[in-house]
Every structure is written in structure tokens, then in C-alpha cells.
C-alpha atoms as a PDB file:
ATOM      1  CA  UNK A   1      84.455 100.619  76.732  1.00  0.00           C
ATOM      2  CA  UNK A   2      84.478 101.224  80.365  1.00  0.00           C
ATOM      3  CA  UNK A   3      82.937 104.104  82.380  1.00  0.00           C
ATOM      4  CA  UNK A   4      84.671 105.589  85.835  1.00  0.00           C
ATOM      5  CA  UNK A   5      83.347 108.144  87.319  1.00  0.00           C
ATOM      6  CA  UNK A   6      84.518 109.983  90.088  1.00  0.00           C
ATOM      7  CA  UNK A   7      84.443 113.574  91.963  1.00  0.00           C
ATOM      8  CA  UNK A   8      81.183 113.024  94.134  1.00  0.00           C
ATOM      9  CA  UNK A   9      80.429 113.886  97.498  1.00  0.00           C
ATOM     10  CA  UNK A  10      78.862 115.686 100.370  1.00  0.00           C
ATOM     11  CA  UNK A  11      78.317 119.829  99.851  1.00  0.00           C
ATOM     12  CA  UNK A  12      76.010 122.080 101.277  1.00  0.00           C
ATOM     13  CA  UNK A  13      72.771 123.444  99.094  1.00  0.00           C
ATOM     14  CA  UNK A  14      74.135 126.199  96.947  1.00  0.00           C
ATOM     15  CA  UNK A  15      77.764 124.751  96.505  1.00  0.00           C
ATOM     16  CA  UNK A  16      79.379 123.450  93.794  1.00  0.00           C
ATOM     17  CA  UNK A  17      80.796 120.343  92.823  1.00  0.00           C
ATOM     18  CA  UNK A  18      82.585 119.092  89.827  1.00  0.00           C
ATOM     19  CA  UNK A  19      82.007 115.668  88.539  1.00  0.00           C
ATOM     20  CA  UNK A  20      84.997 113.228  85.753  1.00  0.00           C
ATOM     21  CA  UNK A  21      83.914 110.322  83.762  1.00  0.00           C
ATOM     22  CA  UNK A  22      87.154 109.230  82.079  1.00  0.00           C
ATOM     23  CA  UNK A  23      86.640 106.636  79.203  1.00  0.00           C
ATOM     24  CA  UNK A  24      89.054 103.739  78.233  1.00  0.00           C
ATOM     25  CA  UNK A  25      88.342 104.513  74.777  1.00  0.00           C
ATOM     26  CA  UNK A  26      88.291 107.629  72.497  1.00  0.00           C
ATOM     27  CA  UNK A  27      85.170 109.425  73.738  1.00  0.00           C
ATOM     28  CA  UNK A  28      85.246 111.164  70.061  1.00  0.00           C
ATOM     29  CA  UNK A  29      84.272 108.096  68.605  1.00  0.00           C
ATOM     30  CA  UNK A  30      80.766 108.011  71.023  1.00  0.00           C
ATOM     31  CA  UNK A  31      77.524 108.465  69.570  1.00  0.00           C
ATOM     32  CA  UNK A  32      76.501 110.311  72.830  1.00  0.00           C
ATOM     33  CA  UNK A  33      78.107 110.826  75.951  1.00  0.00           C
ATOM     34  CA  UNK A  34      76.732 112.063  78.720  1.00  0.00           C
ATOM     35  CA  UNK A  35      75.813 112.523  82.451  1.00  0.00           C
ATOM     36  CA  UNK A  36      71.988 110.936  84.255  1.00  0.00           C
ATOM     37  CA  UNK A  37      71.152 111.031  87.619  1.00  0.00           C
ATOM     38  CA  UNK A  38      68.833 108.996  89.642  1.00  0.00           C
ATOM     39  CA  UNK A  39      67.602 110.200  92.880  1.00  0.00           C
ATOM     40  CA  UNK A  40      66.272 107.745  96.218  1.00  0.00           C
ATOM     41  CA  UNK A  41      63.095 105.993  94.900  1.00  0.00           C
ATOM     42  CA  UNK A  42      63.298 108.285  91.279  1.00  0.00           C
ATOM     43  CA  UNK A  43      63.560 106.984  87.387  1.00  0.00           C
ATOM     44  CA  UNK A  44      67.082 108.051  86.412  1.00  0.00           C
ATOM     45  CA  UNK A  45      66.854 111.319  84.267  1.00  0.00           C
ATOM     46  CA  UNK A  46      68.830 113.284  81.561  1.00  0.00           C
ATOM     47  CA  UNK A  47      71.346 115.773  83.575  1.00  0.00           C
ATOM     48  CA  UNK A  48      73.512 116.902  80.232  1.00  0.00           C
ATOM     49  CA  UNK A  49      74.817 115.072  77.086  1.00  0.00           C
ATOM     50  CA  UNK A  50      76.733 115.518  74.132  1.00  0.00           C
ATOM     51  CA  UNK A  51      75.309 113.738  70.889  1.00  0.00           C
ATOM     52  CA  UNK A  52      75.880 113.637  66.673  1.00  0.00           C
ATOM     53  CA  UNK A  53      72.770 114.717  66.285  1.00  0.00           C
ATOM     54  CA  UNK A  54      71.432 116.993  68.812  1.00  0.00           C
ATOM     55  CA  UNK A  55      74.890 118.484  69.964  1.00  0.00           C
ATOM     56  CA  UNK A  56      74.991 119.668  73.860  1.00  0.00           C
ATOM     57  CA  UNK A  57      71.603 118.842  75.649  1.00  0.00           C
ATOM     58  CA  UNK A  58      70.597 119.580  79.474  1.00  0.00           C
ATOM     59  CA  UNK A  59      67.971 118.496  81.509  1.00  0.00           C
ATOM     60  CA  UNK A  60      65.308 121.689  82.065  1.00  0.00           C
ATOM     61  CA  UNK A  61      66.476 121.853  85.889  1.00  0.00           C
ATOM     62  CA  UNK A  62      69.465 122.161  85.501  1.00  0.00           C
ATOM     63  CA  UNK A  63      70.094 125.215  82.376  1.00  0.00           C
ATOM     64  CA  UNK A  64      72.286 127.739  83.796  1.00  0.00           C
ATOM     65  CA  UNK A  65      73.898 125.917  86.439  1.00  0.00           C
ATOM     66  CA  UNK A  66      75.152 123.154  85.364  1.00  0.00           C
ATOM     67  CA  UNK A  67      78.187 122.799  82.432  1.00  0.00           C
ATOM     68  CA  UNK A  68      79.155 119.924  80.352  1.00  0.00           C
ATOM     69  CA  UNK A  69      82.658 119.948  78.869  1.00  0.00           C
ATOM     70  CA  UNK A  70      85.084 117.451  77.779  1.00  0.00           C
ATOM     71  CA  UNK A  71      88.558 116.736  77.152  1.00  0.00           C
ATOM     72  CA  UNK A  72      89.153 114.461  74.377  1.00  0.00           C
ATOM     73  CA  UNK A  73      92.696 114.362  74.682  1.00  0.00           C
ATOM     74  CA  UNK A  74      92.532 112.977  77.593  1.00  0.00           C
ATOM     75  CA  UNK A  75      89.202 110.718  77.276  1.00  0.00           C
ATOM     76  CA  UNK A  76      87.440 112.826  80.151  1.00  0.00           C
ATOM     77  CA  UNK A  77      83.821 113.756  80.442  1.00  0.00           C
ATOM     78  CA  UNK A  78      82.946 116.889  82.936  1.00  0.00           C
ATOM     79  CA  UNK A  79      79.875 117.770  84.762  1.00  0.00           C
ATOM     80  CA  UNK A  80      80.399 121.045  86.054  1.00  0.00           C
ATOM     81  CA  UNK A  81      77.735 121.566  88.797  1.00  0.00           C
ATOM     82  CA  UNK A  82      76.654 125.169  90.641  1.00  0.00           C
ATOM     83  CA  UNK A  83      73.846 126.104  93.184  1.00  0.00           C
ATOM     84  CA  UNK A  84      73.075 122.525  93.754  1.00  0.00           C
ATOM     85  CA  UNK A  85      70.290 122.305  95.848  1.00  0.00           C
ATOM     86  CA  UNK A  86      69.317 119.403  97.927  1.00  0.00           C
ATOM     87  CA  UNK A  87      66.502 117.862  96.012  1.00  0.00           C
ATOM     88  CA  UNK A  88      69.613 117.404  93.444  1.00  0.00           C
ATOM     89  CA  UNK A  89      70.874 114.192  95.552  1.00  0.00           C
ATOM     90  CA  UNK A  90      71.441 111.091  93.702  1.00  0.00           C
ATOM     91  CA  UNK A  91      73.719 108.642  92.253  1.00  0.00           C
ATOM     92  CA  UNK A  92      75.322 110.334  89.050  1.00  0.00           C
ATOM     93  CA  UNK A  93      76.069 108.321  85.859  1.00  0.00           C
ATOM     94  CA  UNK A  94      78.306 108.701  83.347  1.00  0.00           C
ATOM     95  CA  UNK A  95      76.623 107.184  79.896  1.00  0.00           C
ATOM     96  CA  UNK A  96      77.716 106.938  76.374  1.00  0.00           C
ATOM     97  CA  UNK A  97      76.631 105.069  73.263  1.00  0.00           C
ATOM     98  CA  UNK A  98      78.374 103.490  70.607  1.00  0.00           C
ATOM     99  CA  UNK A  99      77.491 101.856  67.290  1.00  0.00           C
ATOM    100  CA  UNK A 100      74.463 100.990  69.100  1.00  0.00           C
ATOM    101  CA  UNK A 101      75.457  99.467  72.168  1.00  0.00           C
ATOM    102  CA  UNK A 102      75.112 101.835  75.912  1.00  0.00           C
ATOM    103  CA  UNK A 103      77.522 101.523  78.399  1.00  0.00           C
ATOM    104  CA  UNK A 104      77.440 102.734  81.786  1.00  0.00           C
ATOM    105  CA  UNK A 105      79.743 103.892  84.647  1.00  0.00           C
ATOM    106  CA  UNK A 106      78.939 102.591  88.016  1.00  0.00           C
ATOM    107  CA  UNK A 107      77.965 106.054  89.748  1.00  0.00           C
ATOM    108  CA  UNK A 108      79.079 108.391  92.001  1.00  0.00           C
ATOM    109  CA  UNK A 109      77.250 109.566  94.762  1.00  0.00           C
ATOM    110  CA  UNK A 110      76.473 113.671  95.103  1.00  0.00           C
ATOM    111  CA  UNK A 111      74.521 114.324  98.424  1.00  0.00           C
ATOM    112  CA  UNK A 112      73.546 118.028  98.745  1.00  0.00           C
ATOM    113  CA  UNK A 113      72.273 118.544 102.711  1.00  0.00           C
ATOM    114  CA  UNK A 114      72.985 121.167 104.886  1.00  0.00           C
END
């Protein structure tokens, strides 16, 4: 299975941005998929996830402004992101887990600065 994500960028604090991880293989058959972020000189943390057994997940910052979606159709994994503010810069992952093994995209880059 391999991870591409894609959609980062620059935006100002309180923009929005919209974040694709397509999948080369049936994201319905994933354990979990999901989105992490790590910021400069920060452990990477939880942004949003789908999973078997817990369903849709977010990190605590980011309830109520950020949406997770998917199209399954088409293998793609969303990260719908609103009033990003700039403490919200990182690397974004795209993550998913299968029959045990975790694979991960190689990050794109959202940098929220005015």
C-alpha cells in the first residue's frame, strides 16, 4: 500500500485548506486511516482518523474545525481544515493500518503565517 498526499501549502491564520491522501489500495479494507501532524521540534500527533473500532476520531484541537471524509470509490482520504491558526504548522501525514502492518505517506507541508 502506498500513501500520497497532497493539497498543502502556505495560507494565512484563519484560512482554510483542504488536504488528499489517495491510496493504491482499497482504503475500505484499512484497519484505520487517518491524518497526524508533526510540528518543528514536536512528537507527531493524532489530527483525525477513521478506525473499526472507534469510528471517526479527532485530535481535541482541532473539534469543530477540522473534517475528515473519504471517498472510497475513488481510494481518497480528506482532511478538511478551517480557522487554521499558525501554531497549526507542520508536516501532515496521511496513515493507515492494515492487518497489522502501518504505512505512511511522505507528508505534505501546511504553513499557516501571516
Amino acid at each position: 500500500v502506498q500513501l500520497v498526499e497532497s493539497g498543502g501549502g502556505l495560507v494565512q491564520p484563519g484560512e482554510s485548506l483542504r488536504l488528499s491522501c489517495g491510496a493504491s489500495g482499497s482504503i475500505k479494507s484499512f484497519n484505520l486511516i487517518g491524518w497526524y501532524r508533526q510540528a518543528p521540534g514536536k512528537q507527531r500527533e493524532l489530527v483525525a482518523s477513521f478506525s473499526r473500532s472507534v469510528g471517526t476520531n479527532y485530535g481535541d484541537s482541532v473539534k469543530g474545525r477540522f473534517t475528515i471524509s473519504r471517498d472510497d470509490a475513488k481510494n481518497l482520504l480528506y482532511l478538511q481544515m478551517n480557522s487554521l491558526k499558525a501554531e497549526e504548522t507542520g508536516v501532515y501525514y496521511c496513515d493507515a493500518l492494515l492487518l497489522g502492518v502501518e504505512k505512511w505517506g511522505q507528508g505534505t507541508q501546511v504553513t499557516v503565517s501571516s
